[in-house]
N, C-alpha and C. Protein backbone atom coordinates (compact mmCIF):
# COMPACT_ATOMS: atom_id res chain seq x y z
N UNK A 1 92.37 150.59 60.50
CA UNK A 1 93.76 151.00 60.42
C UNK A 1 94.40 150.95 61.81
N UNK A 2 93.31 151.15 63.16
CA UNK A 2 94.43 151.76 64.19
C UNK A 2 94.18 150.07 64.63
N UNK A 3 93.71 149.03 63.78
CA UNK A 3 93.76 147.61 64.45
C UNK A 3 95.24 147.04 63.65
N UNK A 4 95.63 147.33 62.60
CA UNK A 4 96.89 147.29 62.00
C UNK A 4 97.92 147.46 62.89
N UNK A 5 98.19 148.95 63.12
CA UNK A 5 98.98 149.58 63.66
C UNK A 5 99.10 148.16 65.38
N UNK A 6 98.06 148.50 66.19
CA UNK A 6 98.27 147.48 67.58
C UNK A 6 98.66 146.13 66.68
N UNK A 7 98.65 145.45 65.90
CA UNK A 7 98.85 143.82 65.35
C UNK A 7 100.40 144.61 65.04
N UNK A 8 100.80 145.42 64.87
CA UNK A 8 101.90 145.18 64.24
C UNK A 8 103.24 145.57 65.68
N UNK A 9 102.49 146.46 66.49
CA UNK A 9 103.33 146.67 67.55
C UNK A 9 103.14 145.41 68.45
N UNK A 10 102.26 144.27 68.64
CA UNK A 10 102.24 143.53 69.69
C UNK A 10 103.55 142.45 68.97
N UNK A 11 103.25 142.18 67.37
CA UNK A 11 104.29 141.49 67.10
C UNK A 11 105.59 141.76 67.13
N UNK A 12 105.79 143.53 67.11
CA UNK A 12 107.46 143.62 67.62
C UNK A 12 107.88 143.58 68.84
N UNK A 13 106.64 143.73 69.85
CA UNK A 13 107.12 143.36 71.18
C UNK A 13 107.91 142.01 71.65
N UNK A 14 106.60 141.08 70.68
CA UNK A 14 106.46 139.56 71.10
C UNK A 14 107.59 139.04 70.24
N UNK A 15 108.44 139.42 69.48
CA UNK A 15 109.53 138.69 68.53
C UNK A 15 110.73 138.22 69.52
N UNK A 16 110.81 139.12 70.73
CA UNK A 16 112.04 138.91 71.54
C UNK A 16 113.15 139.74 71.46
N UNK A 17 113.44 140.62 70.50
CA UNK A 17 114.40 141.26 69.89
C UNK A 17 114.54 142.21 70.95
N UNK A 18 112.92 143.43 71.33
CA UNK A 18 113.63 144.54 72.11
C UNK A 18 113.00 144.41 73.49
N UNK A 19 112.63 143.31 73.88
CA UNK A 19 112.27 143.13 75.68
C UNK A 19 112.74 141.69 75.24
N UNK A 20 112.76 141.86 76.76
CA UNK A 20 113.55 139.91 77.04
C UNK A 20 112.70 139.72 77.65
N UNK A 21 112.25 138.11 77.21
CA UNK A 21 111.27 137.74 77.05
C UNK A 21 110.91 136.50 77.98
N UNK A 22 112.22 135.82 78.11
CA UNK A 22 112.77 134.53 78.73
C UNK A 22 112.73 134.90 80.08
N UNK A 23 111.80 134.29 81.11
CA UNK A 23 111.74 134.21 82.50
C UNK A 23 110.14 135.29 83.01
N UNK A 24 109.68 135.76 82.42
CA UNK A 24 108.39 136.71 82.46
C UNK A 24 106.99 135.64 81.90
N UNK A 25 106.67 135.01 83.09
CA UNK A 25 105.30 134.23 83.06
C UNK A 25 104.36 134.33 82.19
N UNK A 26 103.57 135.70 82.13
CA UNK A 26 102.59 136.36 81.33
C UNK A 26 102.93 137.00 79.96
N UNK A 27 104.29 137.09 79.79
CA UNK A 27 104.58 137.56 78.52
C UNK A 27 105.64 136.31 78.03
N UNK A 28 106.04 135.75 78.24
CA UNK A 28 106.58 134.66 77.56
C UNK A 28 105.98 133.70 76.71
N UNK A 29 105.04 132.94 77.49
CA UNK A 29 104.40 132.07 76.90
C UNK A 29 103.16 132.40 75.88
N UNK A 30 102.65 133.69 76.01
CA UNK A 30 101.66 134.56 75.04
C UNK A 30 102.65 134.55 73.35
N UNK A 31 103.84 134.99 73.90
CA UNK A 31 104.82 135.37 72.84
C UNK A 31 104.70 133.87 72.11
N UNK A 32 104.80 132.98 72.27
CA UNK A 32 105.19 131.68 71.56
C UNK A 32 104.06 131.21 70.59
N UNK A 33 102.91 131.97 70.92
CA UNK A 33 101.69 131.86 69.86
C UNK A 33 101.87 133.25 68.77
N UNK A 34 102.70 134.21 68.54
CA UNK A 34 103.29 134.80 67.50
C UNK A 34 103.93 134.42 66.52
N UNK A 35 103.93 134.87 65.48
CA UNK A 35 105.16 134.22 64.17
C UNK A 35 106.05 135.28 64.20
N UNK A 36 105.82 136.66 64.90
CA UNK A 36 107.08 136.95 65.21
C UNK A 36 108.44 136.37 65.55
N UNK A 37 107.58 135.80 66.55
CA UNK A 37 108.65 135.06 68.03
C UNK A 37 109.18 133.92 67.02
N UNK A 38 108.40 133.29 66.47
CA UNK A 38 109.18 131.89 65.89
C UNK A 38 109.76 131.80 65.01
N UNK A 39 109.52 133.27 64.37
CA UNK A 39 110.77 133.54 62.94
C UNK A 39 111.63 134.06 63.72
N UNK A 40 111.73 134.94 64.56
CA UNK A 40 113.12 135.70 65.32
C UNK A 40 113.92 134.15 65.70
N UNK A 41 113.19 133.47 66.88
CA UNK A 41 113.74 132.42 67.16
C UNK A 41 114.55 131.41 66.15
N UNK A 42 113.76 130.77 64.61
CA UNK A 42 114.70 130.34 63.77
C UNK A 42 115.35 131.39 63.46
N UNK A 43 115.64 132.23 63.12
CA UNK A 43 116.15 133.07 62.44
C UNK A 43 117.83 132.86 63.25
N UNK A 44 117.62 133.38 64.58
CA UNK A 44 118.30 133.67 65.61
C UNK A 44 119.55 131.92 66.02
N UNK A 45 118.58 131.08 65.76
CA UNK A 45 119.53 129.77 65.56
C UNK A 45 120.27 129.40 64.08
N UNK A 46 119.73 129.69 63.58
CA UNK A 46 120.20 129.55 61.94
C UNK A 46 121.67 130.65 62.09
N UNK A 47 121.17 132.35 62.52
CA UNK A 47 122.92 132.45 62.10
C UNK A 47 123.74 132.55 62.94
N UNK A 48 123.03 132.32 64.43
CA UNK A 48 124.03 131.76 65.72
C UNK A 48 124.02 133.21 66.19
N UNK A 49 123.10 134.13 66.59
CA UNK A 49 122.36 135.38 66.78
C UNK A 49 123.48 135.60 68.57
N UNK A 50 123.48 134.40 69.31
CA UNK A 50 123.84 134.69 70.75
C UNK A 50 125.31 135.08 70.37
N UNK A 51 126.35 134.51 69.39
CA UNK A 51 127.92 134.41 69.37
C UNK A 51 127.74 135.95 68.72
N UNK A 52 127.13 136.46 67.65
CA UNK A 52 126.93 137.42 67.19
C UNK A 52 127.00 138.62 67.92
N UNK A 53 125.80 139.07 69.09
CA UNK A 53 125.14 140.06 69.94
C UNK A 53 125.95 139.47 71.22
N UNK A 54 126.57 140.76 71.19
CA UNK A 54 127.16 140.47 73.18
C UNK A 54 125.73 140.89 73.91
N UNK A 55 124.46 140.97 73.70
CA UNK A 55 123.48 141.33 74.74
C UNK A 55 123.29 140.44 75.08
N UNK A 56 122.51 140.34 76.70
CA UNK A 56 122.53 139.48 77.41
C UNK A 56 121.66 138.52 77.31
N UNK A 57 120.26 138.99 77.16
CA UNK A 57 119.28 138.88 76.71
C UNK A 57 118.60 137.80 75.70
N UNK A 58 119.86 137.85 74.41
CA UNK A 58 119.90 136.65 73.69
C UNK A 58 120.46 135.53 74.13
N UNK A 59 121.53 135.79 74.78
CA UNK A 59 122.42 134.59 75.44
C UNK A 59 121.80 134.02 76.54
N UNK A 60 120.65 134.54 77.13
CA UNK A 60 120.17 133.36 77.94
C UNK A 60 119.00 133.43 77.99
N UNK A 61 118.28 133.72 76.37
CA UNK A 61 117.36 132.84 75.78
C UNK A 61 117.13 131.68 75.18
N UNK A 62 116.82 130.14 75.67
CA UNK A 62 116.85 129.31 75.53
C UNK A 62 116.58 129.18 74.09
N UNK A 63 114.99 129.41 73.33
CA UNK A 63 114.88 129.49 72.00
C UNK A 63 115.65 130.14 71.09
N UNK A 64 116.59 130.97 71.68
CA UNK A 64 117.25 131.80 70.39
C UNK A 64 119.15 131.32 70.67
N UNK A 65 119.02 129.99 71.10
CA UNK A 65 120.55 129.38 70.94
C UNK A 65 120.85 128.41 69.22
N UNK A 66 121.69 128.60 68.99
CA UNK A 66 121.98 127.55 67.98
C UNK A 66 122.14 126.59 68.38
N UNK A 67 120.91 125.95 68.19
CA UNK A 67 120.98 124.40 68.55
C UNK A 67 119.92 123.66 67.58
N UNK A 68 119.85 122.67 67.33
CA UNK A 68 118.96 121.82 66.39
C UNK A 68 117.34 121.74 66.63
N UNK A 69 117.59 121.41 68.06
CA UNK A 69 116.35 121.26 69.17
C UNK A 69 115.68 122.79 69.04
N UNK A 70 115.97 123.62 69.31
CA UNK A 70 116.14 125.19 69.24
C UNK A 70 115.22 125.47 67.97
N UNK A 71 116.11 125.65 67.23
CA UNK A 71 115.66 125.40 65.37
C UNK A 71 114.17 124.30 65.07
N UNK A 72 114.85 123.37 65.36
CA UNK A 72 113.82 122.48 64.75
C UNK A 72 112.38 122.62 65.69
N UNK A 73 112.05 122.86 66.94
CA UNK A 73 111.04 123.64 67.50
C UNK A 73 110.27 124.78 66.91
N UNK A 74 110.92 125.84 66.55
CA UNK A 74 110.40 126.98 66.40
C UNK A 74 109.96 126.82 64.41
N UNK A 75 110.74 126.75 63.82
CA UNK A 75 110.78 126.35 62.64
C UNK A 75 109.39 125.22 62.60
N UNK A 76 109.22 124.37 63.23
CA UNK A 76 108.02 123.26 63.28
C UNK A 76 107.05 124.35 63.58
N UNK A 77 106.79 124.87 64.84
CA UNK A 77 105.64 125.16 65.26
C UNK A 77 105.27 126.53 64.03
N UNK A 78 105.96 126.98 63.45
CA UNK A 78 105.80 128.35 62.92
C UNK A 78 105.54 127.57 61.41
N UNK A 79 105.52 126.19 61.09
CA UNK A 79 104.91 125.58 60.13
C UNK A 79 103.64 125.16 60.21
N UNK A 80 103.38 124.71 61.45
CA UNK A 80 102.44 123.61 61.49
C UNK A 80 101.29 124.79 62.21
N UNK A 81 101.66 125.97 62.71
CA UNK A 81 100.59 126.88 63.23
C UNK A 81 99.62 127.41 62.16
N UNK A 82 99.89 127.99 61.09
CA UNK A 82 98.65 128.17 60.45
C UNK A 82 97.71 126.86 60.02
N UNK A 83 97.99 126.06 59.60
CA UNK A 83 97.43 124.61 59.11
C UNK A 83 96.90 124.06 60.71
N UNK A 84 96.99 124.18 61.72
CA UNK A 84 95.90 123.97 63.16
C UNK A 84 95.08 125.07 63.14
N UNK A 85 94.89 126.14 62.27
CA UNK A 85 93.82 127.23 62.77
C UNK A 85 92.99 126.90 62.28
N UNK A 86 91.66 127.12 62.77
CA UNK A 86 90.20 126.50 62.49
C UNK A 86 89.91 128.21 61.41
N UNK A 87 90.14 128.99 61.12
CA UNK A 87 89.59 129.80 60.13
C UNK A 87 89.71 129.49 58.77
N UNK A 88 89.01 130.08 57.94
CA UNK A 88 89.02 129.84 56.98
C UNK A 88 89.75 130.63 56.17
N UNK A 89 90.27 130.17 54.76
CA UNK A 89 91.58 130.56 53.98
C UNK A 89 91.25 131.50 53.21
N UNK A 90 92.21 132.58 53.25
CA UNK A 90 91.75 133.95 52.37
C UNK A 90 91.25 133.46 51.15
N UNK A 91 91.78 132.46 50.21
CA UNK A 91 90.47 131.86 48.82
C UNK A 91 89.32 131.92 49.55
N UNK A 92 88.77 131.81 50.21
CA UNK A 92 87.22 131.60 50.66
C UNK A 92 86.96 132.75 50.96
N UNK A 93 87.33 133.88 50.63
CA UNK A 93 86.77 135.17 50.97
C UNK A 93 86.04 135.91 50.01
N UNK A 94 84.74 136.11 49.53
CA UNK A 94 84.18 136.40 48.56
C UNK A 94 84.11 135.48 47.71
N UNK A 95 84.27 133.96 48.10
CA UNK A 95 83.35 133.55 46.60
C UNK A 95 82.29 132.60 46.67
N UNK A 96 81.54 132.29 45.98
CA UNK A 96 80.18 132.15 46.12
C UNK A 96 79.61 130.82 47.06
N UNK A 97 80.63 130.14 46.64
CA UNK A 97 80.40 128.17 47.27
C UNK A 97 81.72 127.52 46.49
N UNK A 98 83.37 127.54 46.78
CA UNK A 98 84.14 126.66 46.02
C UNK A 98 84.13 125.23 46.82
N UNK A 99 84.55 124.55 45.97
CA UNK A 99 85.00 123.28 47.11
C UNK A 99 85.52 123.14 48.26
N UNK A 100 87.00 123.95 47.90
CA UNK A 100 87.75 123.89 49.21
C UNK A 100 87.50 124.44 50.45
N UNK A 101 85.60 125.65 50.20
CA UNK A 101 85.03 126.22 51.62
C UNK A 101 84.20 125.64 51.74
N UNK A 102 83.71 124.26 51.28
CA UNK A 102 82.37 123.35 51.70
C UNK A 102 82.49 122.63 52.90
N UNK A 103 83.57 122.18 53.43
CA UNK A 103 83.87 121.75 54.65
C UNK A 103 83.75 122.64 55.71
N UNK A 104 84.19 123.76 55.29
CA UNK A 104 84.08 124.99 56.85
C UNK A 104 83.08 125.62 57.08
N UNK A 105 82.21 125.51 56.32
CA UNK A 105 80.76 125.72 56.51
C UNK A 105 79.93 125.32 57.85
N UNK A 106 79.65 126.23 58.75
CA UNK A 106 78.79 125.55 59.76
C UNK A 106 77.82 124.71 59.48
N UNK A 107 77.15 124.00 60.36
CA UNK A 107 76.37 123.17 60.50
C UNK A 107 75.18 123.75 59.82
N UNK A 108 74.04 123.35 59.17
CA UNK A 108 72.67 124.18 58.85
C UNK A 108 73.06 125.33 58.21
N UNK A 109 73.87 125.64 57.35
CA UNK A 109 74.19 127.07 56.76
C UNK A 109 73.69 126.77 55.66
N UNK A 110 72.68 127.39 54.99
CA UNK A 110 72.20 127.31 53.83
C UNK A 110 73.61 128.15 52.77
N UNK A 111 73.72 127.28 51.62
CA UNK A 111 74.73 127.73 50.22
C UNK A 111 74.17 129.40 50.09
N UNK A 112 75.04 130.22 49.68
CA UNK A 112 74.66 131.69 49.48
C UNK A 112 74.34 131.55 47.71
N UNK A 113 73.03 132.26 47.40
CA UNK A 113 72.84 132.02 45.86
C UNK A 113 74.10 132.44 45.08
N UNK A 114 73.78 132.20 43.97
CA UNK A 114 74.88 132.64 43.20
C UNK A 114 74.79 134.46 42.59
N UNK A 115 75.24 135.21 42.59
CA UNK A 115 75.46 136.55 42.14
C UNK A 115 74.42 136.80 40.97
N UNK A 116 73.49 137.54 40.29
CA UNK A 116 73.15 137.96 39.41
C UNK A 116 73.58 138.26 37.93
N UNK A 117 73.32 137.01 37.09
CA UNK A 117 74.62 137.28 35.70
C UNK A 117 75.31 136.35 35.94
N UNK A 118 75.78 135.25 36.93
CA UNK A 118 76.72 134.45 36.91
C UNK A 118 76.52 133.06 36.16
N UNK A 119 77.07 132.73 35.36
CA UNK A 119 76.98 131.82 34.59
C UNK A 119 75.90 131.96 33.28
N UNK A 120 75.98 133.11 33.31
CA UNK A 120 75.37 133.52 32.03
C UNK A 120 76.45 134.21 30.90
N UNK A 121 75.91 134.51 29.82
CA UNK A 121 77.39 134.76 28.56
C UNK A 121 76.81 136.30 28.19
N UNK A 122 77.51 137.12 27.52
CA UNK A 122 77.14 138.04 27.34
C UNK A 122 76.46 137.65 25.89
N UNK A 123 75.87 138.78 25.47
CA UNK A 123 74.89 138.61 24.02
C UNK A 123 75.92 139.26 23.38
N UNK A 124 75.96 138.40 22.10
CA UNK A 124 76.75 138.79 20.84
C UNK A 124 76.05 139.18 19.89
């Protein structure tokens, strides 16, 4: 639970919304591997977030301008980031050997048997 709680505060840090984010070395570029950050960011070009908010903060954040380049960046990477992660897909969590987890299988991993009762019918 208290690993919830830190995942959920690093992502409101890292969205951009309540620290500015733009020009800070060590926290900028960390932020851009969040889906916080890259939904705030489309989000933030889609309804033109800088003309909106007189804060300063947005207005001279490069990712959060309405611009195409802007958009079409953040929107890409916040697509194409889960599909580059080497983990494996919540379907593969508890089940015995499907297809789609035979590839992510390490090297030399012996198949886990099958469950006790499985593929058997009940007696009528």
């Amino acid at each position: 639970m208290l690993l919830l709680v830190v995942l959920a505060i690093v992502q409101v840090v890292f969205c951009g919304a309540l620290v500015k984010l733009h020009g800070r070395l060590l926290v900028e570029y960390p932020a851009w591997l969040t889906p916080s950050r890259l939904a705030f960011a489309a989000m933030a070009g889609t309804i033109q977030l800088a003309s909106i908010l007189p804060d300063k903060k947005v207005k001279t954040d490069p990712p959060l301008h309405h611009t195409a380049a802007a958009w079409l960046l953040s929107t890409g990477m916040l697509i194409l980031r889960p599909s580059s992660s080497r983990w494996p897909s919540p379907a593969c969590y508890g089940a015995t050997n499907p297809p789609s987890c035979a590839s992510r299988a390490p090297a030399g991993a012996r198949p886990r048997p099958a469950p006790p009762g499985a593929g058997t019918h009940p007696p009528q």
